[in-house]
C-alpha atoms as a PDB file:
ATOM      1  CA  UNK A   1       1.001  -1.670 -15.696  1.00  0.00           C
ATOM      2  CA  UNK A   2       1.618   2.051 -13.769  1.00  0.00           C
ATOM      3  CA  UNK A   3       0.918   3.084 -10.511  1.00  0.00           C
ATOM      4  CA  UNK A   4       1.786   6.658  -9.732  1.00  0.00           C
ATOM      5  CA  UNK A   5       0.399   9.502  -6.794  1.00  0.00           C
ATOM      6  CA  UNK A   6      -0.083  12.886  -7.410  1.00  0.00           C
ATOM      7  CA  UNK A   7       1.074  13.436  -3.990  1.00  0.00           C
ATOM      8  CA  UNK A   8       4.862  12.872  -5.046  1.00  0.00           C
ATOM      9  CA  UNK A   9       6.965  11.332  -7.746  1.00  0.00           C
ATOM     10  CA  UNK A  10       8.774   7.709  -7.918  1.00  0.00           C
ATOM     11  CA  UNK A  11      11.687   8.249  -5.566  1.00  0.00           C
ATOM     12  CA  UNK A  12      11.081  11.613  -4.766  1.00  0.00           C
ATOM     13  CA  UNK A  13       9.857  12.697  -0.895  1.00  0.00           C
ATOM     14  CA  UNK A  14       6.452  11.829   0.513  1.00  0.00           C
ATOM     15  CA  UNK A  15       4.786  15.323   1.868  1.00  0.00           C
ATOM     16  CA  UNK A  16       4.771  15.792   5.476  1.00  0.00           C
ATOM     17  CA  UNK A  17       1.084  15.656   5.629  1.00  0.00           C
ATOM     18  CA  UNK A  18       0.933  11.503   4.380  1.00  0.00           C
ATOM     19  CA  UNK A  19       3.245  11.201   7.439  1.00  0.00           C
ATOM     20  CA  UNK A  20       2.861  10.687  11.159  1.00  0.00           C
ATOM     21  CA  UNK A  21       4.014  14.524  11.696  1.00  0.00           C
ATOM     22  CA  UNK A  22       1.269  15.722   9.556  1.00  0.00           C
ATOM     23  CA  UNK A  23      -2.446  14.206   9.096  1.00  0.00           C
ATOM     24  CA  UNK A  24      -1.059  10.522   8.537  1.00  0.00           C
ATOM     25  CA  UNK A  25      -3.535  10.043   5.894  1.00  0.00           C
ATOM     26  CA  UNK A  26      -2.461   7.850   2.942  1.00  0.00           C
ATOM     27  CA  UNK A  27      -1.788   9.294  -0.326  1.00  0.00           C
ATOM     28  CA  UNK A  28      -3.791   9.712  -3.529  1.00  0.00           C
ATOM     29  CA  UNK A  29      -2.845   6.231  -5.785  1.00  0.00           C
ATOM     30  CA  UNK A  30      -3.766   5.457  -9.588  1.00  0.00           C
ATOM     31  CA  UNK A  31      -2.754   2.945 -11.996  1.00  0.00           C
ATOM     32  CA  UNK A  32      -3.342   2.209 -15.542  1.00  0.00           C
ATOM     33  CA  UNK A  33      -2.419  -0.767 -17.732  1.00  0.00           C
ATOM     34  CA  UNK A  34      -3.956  -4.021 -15.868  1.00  0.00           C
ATOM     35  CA  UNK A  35      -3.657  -6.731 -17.911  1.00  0.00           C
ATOM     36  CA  UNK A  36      -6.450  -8.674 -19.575  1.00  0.00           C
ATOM     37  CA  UNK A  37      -7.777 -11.151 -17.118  1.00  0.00           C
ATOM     38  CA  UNK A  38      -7.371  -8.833 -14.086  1.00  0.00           C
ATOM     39  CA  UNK A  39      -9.647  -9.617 -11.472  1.00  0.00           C
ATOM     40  CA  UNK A  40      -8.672  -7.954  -8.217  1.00  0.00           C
ATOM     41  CA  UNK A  41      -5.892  -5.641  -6.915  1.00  0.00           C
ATOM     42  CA  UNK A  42      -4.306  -6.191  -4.063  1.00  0.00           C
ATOM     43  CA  UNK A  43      -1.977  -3.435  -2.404  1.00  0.00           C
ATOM     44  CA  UNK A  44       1.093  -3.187  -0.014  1.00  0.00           C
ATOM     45  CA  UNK A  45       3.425  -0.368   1.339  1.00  0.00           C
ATOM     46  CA  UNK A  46       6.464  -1.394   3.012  1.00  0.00           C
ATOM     47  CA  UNK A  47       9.041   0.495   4.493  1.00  0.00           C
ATOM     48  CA  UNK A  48      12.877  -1.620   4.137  1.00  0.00           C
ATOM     49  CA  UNK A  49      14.789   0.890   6.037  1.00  0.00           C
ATOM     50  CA  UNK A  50      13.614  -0.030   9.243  1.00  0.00           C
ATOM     51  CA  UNK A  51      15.891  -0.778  12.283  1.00  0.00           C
ATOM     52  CA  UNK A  52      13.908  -4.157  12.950  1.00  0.00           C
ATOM     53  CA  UNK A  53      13.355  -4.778   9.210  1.00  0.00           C
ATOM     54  CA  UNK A  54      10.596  -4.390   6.531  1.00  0.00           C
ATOM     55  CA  UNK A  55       7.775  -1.979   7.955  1.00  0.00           C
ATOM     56  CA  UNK A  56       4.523  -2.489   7.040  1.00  0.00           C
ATOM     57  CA  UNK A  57       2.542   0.598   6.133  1.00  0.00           C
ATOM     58  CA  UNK A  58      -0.553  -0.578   4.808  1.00  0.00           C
ATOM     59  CA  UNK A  59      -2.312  -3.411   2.995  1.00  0.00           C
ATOM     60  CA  UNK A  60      -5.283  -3.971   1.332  1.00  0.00           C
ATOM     61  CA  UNK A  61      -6.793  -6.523  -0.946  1.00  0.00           C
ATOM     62  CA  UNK A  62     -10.311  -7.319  -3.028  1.00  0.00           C
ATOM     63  CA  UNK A  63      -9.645  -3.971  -4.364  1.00  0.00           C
ATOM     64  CA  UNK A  64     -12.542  -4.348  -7.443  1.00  0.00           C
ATOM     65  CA  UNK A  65     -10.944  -4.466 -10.629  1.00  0.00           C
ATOM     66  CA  UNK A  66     -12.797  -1.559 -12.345  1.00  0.00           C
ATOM     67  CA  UNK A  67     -11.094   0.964  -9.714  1.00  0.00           C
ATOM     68  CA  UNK A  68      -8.520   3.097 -11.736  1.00  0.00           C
ATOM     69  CA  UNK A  69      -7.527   5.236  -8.467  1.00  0.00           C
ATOM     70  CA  UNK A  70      -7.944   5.293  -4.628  1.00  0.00           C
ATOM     71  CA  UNK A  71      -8.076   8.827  -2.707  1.00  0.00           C
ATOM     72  CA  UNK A  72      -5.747  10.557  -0.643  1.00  0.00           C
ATOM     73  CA  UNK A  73      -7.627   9.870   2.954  1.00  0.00           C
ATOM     74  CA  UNK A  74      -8.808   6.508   2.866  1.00  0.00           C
ATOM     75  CA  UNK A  75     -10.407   6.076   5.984  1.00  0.00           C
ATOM     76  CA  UNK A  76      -8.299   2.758   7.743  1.00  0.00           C
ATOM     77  CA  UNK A  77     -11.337   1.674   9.026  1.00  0.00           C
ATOM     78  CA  UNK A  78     -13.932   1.326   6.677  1.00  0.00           C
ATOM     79  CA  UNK A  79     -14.348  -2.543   5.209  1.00  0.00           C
ATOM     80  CA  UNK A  80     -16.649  -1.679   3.064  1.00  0.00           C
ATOM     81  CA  UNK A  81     -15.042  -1.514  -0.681  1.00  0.00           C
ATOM     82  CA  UNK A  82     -12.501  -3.810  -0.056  1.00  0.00           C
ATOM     83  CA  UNK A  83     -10.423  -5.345   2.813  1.00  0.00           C
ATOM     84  CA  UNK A  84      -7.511  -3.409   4.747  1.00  0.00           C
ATOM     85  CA  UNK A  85      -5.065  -5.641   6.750  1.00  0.00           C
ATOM     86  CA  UNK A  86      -2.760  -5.030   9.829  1.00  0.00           C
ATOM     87  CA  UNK A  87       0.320  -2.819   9.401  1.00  0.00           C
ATOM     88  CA  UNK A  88       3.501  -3.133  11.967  1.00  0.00           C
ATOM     89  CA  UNK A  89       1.268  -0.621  14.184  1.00  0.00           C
ATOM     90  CA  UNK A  90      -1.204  -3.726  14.528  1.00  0.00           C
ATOM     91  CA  UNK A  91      -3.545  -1.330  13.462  1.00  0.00           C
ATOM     92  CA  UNK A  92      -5.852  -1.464   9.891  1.00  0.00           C
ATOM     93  CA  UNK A  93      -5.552   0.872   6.884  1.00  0.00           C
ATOM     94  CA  UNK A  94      -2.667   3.342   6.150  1.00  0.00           C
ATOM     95  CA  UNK A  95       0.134   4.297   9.256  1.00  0.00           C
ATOM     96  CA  UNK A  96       2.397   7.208   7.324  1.00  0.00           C
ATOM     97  CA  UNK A  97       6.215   7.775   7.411  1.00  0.00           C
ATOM     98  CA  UNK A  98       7.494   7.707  10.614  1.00  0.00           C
ATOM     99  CA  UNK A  99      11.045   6.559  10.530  1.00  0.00           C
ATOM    100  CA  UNK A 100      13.119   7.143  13.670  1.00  0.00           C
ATOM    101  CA  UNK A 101      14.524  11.071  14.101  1.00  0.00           C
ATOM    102  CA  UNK A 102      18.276  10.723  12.324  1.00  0.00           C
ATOM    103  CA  UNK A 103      17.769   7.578  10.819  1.00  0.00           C
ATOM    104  CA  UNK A 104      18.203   9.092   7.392  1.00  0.00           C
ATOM    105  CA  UNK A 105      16.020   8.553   4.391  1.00  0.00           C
ATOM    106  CA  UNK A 106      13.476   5.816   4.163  1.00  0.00           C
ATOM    107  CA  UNK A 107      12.037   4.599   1.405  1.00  0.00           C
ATOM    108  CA  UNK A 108       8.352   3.623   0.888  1.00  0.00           C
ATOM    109  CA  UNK A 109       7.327   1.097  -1.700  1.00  0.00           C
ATOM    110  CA  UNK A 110       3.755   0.685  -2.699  1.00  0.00           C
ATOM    111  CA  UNK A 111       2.896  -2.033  -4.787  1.00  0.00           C
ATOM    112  CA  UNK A 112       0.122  -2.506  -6.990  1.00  0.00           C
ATOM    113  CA  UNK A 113      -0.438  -6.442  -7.612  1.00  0.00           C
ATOM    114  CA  UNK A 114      -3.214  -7.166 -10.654  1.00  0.00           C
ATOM    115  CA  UNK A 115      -4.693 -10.787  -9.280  1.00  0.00           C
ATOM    116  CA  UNK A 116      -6.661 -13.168 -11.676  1.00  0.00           C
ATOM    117  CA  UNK A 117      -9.202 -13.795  -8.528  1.00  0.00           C
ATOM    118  CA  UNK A 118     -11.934 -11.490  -7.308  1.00  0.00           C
ATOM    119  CA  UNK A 119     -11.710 -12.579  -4.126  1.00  0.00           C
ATOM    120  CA  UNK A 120      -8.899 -13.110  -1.524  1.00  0.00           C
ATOM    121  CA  UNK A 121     -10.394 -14.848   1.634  1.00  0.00           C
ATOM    122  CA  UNK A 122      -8.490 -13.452   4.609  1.00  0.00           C
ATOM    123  CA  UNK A 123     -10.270 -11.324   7.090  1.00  0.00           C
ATOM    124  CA  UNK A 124      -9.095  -7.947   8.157  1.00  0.00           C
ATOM    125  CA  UNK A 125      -6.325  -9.125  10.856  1.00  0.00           C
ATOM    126  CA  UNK A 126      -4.464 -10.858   8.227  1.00  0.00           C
ATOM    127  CA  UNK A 127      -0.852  -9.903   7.701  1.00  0.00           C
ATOM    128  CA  UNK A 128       1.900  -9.267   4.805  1.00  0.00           C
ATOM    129  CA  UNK A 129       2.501 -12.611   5.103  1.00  0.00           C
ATOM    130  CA  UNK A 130      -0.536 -13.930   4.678  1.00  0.00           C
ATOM    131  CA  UNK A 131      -1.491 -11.622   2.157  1.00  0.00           C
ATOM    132  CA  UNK A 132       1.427 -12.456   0.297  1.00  0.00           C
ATOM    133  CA  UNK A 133       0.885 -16.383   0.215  1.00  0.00           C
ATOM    134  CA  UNK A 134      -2.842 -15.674  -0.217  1.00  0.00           C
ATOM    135  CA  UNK A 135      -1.745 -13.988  -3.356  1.00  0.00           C
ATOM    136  CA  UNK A 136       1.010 -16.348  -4.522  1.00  0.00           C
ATOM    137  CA  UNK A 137       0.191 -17.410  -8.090  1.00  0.00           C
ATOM    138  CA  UNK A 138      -2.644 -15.392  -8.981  1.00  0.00           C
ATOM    139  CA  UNK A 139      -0.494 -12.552 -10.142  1.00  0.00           C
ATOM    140  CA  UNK A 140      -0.380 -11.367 -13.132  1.00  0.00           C
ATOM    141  CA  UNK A 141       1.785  -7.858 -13.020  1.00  0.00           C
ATOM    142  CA  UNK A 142       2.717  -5.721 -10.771  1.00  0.00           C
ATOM    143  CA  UNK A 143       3.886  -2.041 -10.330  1.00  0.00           C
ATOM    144  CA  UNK A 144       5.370  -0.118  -8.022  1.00  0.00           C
ATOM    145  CA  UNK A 145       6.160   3.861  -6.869  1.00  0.00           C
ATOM    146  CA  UNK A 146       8.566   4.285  -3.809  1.00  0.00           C
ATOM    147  CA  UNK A 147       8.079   7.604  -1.596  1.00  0.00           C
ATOM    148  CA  UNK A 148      10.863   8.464   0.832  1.00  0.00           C
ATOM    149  CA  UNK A 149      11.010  10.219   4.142  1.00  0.00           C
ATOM    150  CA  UNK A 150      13.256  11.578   6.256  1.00  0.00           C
ATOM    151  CA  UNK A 151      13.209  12.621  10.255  1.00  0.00           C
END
């Protein structure tokens, strides 16, 4: 399984304009590869570099199965496709870089999980953690591109 952006490269910068100095909308995603008996996706972008510890970016599960991509933009409101969590903002959908000024780089993984359930019940102020234990052994792969920032 491959996930991959066409808004940057696996450890190469995220553009100012999927940041919180720019539009803070998320990036372009796509994947290929899911392996037989995938069901749902299930997404996360966390940010490890963070003063207090892991940062959560944005999260999102019941992602249908027969989705190959999700545009740059998606709106952090809308429900409607599938469900968006709460980031460390405590706010739904995608919050961009943001890392404090002189912090040095950050590094952004998102993670593609393939799930062997359709359907994740959590609603949409569930967390990485429950997300995470929601998720835990229904995974079948996962993949991963990390973005980095720096202020």
């Amino acid at each position: 399984m491959e996930l991959g952006s066409s808004a940057f490269q696996d450890n190469q910068s995220i553009p100012i304009l999927y940041s919180c100095e720019g539009k803070d909308k998320s990036p372009e995603l796509s994947w290929s590869g899911l392996p037989e008996g995938t069901r749902s996706l299930a997404l996360t972008c966390v940010d490890p570099d963070a003063p207090m510890g892991d940062w959560i970016h944005w999260i999102a599960w019941n992602i249908p199965a027969d989705l190959s991509s999700l545009p740059a933009g998606v709106n952090p409101l809308d429900q409607t496709r599938f469900i968006q969590g709460t980031n460390s903002w405590g706010r739904t959908g995608y919050g961009g870089p943001c890392p404090p000024p002189g912090h040095g780089i950050h590094h952004y993984h998102f993670t593609l999980y393939a799930l062997d359930v359709e359907k994740i019940n959590l609603d949409t102020g569930a967390g990485i953690k429950d997300l995470h234990a929601a998720i835990d052994g229904h995974i079948l792969a996962q993949a991963r591109i990390t973005g980095t920032y720096e202020r």
